[in-house]
N, C-alpha and C. Protein backbone atom coordinates (compact mmCIF):
# COMPACT_ATOMS: atom_id res chain seq x y z
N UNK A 1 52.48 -49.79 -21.67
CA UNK A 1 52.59 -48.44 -22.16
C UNK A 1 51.80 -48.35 -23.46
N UNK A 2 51.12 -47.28 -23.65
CA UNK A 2 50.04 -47.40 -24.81
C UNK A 2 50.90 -46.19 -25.65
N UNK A 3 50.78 -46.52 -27.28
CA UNK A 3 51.32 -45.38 -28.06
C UNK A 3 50.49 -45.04 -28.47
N UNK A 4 50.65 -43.22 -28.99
CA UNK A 4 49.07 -42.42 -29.45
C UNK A 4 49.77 -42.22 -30.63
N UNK A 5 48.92 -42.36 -31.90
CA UNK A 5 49.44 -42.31 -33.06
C UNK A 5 49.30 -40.54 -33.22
N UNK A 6 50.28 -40.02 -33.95
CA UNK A 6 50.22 -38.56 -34.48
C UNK A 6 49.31 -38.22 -34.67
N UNK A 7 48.34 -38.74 -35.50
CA UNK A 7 46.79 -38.71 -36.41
C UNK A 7 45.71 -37.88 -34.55
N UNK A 8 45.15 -39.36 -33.97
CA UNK A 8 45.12 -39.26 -33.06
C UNK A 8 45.68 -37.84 -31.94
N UNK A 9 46.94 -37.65 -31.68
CA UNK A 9 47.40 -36.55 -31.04
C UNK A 9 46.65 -35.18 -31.55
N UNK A 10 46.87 -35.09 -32.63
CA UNK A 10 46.44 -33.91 -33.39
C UNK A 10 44.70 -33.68 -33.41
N UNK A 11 44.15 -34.77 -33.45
CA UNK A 11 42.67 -34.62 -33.19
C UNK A 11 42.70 -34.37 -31.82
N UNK A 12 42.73 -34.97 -30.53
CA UNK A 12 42.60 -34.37 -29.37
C UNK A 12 43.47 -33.33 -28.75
N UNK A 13 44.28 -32.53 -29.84
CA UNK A 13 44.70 -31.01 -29.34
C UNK A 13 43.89 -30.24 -29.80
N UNK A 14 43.06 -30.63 -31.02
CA UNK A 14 42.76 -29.60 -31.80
C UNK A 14 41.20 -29.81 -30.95
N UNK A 15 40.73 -31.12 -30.57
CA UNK A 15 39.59 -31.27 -29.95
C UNK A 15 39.43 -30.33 -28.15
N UNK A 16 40.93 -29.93 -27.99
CA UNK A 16 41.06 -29.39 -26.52
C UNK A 16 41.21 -27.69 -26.77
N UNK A 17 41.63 -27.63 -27.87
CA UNK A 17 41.66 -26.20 -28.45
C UNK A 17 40.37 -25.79 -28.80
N UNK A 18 39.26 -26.29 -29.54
CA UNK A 18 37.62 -25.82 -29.28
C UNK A 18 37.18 -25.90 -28.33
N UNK A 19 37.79 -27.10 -26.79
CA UNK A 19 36.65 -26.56 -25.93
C UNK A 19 37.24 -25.59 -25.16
N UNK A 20 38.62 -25.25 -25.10
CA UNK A 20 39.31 -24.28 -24.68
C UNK A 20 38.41 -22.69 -25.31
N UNK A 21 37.98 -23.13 -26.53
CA UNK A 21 37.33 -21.27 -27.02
C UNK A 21 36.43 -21.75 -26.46
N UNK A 22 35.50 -22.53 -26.65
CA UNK A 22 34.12 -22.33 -25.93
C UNK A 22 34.16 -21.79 -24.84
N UNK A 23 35.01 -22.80 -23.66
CA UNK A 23 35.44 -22.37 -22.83
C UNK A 23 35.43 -20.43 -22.33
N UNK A 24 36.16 -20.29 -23.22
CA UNK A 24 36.37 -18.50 -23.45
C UNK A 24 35.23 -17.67 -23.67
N UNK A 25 34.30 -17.97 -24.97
CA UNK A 25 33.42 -17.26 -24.96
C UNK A 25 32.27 -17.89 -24.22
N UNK A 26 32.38 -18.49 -23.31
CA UNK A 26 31.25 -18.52 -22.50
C UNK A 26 31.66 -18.03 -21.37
N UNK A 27 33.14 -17.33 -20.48
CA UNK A 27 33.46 -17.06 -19.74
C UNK A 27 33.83 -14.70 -20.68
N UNK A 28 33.45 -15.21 -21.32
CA UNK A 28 33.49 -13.71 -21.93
C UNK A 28 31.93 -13.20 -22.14
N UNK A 29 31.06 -14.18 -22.19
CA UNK A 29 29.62 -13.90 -22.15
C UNK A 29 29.48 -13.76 -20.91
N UNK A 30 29.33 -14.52 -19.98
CA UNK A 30 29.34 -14.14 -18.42
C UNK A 30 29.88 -12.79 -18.11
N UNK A 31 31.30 -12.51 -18.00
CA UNK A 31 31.26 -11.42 -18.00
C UNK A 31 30.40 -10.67 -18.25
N UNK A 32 30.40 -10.35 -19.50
CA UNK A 32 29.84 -9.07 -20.30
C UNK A 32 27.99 -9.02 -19.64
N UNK A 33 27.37 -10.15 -19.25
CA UNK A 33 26.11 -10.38 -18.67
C UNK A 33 26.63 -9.45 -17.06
N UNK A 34 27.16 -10.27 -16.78
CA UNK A 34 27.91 -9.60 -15.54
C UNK A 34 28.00 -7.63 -15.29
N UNK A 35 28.88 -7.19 -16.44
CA UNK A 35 28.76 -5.85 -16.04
C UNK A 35 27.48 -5.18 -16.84
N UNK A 36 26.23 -5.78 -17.15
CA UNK A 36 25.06 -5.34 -17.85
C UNK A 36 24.83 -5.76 -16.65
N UNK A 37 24.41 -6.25 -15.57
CA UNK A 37 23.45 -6.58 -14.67
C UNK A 37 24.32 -5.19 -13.20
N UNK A 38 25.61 -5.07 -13.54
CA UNK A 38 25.88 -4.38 -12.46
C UNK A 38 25.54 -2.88 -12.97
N UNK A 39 25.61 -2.27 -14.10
CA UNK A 39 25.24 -1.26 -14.52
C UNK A 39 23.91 -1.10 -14.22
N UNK A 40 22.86 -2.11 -14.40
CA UNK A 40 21.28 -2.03 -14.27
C UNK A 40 21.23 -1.62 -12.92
N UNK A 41 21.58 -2.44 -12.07
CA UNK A 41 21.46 -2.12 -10.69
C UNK A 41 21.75 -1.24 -10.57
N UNK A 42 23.21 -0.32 -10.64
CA UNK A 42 23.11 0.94 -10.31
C UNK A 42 22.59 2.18 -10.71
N UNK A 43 21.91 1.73 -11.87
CA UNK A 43 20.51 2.18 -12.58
C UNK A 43 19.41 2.13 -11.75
N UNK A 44 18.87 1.37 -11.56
CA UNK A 44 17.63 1.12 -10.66
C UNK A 44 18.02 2.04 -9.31
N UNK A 45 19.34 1.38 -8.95
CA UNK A 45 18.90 2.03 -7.39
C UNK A 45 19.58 3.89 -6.94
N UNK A 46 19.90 4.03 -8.50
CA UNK A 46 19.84 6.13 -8.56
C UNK A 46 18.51 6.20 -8.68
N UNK A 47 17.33 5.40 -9.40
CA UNK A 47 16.31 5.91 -10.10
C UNK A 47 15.60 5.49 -8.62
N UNK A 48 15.41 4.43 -7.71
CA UNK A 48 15.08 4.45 -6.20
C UNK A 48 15.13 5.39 -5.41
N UNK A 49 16.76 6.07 -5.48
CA UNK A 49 17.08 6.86 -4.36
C UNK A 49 16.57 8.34 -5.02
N UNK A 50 16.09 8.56 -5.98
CA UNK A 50 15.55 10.00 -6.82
C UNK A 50 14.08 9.83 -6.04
N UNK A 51 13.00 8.56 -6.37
CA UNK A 51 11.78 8.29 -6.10
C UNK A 51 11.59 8.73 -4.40
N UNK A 52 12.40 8.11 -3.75
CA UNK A 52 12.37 8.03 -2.35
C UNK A 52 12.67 9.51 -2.01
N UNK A 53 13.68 10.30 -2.55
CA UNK A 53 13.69 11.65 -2.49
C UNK A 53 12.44 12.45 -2.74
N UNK A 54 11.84 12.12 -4.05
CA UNK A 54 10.41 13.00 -4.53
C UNK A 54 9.21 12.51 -3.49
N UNK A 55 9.46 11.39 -3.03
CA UNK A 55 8.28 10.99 -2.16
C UNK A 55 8.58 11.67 -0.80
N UNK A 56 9.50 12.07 -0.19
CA UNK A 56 9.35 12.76 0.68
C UNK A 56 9.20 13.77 0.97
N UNK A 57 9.44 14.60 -0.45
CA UNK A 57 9.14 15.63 -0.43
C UNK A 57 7.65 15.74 -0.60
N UNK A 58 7.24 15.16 -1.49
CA UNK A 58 5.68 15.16 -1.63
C UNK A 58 5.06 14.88 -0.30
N UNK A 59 5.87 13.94 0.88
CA UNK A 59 4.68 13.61 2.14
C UNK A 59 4.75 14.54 3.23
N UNK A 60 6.01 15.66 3.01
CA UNK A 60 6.33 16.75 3.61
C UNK A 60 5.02 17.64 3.18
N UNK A 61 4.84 17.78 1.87
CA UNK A 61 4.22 19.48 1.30
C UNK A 61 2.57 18.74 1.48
N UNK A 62 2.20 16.60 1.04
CA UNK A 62 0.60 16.83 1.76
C UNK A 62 0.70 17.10 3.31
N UNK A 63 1.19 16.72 4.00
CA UNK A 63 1.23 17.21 5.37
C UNK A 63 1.20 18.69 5.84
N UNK A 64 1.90 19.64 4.81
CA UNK A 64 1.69 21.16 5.04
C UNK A 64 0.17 21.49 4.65
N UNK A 65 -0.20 20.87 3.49
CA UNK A 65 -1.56 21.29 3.36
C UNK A 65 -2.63 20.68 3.85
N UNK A 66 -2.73 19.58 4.29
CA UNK A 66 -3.24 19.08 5.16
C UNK A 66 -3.74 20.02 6.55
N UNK A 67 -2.74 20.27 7.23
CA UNK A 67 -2.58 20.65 8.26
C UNK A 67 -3.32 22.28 7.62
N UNK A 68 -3.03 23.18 6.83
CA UNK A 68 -3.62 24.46 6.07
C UNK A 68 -5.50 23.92 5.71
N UNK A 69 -5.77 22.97 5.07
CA UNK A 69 -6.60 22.43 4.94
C UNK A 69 -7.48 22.48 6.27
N UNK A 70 -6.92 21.70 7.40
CA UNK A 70 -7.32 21.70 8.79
C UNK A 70 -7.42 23.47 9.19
N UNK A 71 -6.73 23.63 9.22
CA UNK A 71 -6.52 25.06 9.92
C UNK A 71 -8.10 26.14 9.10
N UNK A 72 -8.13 25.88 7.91
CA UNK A 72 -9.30 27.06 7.18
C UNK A 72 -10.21 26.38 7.38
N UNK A 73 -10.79 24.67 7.68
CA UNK A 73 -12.06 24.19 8.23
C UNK A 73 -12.31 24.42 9.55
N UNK A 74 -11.48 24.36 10.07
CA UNK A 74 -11.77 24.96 11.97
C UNK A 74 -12.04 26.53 11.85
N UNK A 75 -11.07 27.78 10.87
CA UNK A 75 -11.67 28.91 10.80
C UNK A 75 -12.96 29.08 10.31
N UNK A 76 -13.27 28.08 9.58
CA UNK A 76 -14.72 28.94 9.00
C UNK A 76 -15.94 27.84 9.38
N UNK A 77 -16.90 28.38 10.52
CA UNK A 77 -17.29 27.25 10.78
C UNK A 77 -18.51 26.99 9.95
N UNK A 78 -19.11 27.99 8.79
CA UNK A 78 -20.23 27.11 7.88
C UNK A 78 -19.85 25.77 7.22
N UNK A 79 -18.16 26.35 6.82
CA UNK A 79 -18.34 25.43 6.00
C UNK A 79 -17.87 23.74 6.73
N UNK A 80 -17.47 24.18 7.94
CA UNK A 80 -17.49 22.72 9.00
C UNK A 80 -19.02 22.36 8.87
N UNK A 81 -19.83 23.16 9.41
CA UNK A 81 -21.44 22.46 9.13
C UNK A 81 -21.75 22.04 7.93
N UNK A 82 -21.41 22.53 6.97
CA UNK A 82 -21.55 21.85 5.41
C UNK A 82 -20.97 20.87 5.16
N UNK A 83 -19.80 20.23 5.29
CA UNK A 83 -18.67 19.00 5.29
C UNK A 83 -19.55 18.21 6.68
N UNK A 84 -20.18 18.65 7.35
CA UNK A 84 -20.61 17.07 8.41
C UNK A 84 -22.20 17.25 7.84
N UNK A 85 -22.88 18.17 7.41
CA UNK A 85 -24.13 17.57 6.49
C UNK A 85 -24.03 16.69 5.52
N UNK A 86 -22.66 16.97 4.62
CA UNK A 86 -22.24 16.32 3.92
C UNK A 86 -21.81 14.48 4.03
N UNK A 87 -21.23 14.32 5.43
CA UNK A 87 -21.28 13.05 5.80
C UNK A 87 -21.88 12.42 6.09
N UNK A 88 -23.02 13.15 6.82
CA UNK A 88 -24.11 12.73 7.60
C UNK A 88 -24.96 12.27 6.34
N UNK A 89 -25.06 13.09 5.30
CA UNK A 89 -25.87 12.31 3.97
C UNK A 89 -25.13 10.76 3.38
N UNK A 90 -24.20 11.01 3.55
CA UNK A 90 -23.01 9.95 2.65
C UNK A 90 -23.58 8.81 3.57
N UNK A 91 -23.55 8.97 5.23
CA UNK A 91 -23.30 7.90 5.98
C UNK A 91 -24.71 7.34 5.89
N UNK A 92 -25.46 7.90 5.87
CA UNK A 92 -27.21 7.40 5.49
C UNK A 92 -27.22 6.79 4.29
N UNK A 93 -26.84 7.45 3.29
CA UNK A 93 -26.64 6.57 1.78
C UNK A 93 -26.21 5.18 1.98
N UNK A 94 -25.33 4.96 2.66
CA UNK A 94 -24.08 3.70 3.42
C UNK A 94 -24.68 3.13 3.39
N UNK A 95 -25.64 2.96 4.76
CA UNK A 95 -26.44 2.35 5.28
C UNK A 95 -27.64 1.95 4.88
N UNK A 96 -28.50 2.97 3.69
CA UNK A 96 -29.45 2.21 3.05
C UNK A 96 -28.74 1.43 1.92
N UNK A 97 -27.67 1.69 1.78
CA UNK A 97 -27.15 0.59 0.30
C UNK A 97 -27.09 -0.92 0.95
N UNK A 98 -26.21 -0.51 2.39
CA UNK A 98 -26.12 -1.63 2.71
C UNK A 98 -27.37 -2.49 3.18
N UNK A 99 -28.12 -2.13 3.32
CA UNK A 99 -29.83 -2.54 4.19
C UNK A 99 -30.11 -3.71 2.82
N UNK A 100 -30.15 -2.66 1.61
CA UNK A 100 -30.65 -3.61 0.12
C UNK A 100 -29.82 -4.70 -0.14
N UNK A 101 -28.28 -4.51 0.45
CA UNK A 101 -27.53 -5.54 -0.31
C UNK A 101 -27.84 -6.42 0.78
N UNK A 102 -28.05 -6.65 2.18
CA UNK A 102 -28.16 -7.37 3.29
C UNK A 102 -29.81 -8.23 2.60
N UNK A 103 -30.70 -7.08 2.42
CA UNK A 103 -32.02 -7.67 2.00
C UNK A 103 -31.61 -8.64 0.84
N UNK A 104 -30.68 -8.15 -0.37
CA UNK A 104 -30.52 -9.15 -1.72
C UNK A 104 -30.21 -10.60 -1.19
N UNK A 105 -29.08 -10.33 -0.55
CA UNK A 105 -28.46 -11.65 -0.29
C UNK A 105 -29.40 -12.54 0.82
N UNK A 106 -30.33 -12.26 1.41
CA UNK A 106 -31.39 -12.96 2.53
C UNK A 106 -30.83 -12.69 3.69
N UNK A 107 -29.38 -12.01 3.97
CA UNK A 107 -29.33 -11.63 5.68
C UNK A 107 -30.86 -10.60 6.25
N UNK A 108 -30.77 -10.71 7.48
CA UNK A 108 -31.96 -10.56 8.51
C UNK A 108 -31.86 -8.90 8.89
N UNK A 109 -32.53 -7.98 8.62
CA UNK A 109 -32.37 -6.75 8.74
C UNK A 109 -32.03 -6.99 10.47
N UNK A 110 -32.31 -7.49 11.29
CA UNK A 110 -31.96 -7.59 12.85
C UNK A 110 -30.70 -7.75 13.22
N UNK A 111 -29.65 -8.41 12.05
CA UNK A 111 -28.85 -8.43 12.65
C UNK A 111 -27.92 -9.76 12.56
N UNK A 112 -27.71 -10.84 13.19
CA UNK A 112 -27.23 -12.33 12.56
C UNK A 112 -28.35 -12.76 12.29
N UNK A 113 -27.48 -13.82 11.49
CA UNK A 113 -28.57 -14.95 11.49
C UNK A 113 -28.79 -16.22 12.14
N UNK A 114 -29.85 -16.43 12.37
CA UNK A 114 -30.07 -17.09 13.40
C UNK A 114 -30.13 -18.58 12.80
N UNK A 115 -30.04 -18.78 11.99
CA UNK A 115 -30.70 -20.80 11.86
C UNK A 115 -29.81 -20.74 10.03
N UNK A 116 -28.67 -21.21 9.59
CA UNK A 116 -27.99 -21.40 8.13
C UNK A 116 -28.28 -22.09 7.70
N UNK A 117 -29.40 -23.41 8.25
CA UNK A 117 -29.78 -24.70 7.86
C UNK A 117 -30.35 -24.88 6.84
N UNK A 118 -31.10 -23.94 6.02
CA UNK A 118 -31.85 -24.04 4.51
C UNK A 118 -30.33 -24.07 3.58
N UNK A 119 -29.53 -23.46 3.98
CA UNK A 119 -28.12 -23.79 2.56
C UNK A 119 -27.19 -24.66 3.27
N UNK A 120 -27.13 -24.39 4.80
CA UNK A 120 -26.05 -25.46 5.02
C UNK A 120 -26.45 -27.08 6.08
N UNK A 121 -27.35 -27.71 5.20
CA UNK A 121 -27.75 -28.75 5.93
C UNK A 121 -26.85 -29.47 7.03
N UNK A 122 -25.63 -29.89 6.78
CA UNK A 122 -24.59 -30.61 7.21
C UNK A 122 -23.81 -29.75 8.46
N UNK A 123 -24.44 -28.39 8.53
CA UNK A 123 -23.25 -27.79 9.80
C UNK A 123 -23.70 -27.85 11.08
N UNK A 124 -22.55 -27.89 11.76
CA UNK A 124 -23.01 -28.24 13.45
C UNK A 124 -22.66 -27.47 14.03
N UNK A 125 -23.42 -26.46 15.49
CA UNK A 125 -22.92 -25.23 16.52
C UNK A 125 -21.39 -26.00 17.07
N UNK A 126 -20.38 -25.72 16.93
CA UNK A 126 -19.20 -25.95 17.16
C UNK A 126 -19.13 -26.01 18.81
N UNK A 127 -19.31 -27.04 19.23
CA UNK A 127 -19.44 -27.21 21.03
C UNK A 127 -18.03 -26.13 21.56
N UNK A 128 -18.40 -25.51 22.79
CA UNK A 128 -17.25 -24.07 23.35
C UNK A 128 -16.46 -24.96 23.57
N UNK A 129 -14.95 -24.93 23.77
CA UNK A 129 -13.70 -24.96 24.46
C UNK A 129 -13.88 -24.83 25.62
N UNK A 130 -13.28 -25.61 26.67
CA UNK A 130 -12.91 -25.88 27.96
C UNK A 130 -14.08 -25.99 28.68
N UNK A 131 -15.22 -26.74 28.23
CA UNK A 131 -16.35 -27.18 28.85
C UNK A 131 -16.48 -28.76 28.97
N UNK A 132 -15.99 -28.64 30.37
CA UNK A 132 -16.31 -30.72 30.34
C UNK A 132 -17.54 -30.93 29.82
N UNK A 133 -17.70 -32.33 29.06
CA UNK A 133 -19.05 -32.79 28.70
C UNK A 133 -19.72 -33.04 30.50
């Protein structure tokens, strides 16, 4: 049987009584983290369910004008011929930008290229699949 001297006793109550508060305020910090993270959330997800509201309304009213948009280009047909002159320039622009950037980089105005061997010495035509030698 072992005896605990008084001295002794009194240091490990008083040593069980600080970790007992720690104990506390780290279970009182949790908490309090606790209802700050549940408040946020139901923060965030009113300020979600507002967004998701305004966005549908917004994909409702482009879709009305859209469709109004559509409707006064089919009535008026100059200005349909003006909007496809208009593309028809854009899509030519396209295509000579792209011609120069094909020319910058050394692709072949024809089309592939036929032979990669000046940059890629080391590559080989990858033999087809399911062809016995």
């Amino acid at each position: 049987m072992w005896f605990v001297t008084r001295r002794r006793h009194v240091r490990e109550l008083a040593a069980a009584k600080a970790e007992t508060g720690r104990q506390r305020l780290r279970a009182e910090a949790a908490e309090e983290r606790a209802g700050v993270a549940v408040r946020n959330r139901e923060q965030v997800l009113g300020q979600n369910a507002a967004l998701d509201a305004d966005n549908r309304r917004l994909a409702g009213r482009v879709e009305e004008l859209g469709k109004r948009v559509s409707a006064l280009t089919e009535s008026d047909p100059e200005y349909l011929a003006d909007l496809e002159q208009q593309l028809a320039a854009e899509k030519k622009r396209a295509d000579r930008l792209q011609a120069r950037l094909d020319d910058a980089v050394g692709m072949p105005a024809g089309g592939p290229i036929a032979d990669s061997g000046p940059w890629q010495p080391g590559w080989n035509q990858p033999k087809p699949r399911g062809v016995a030698p």
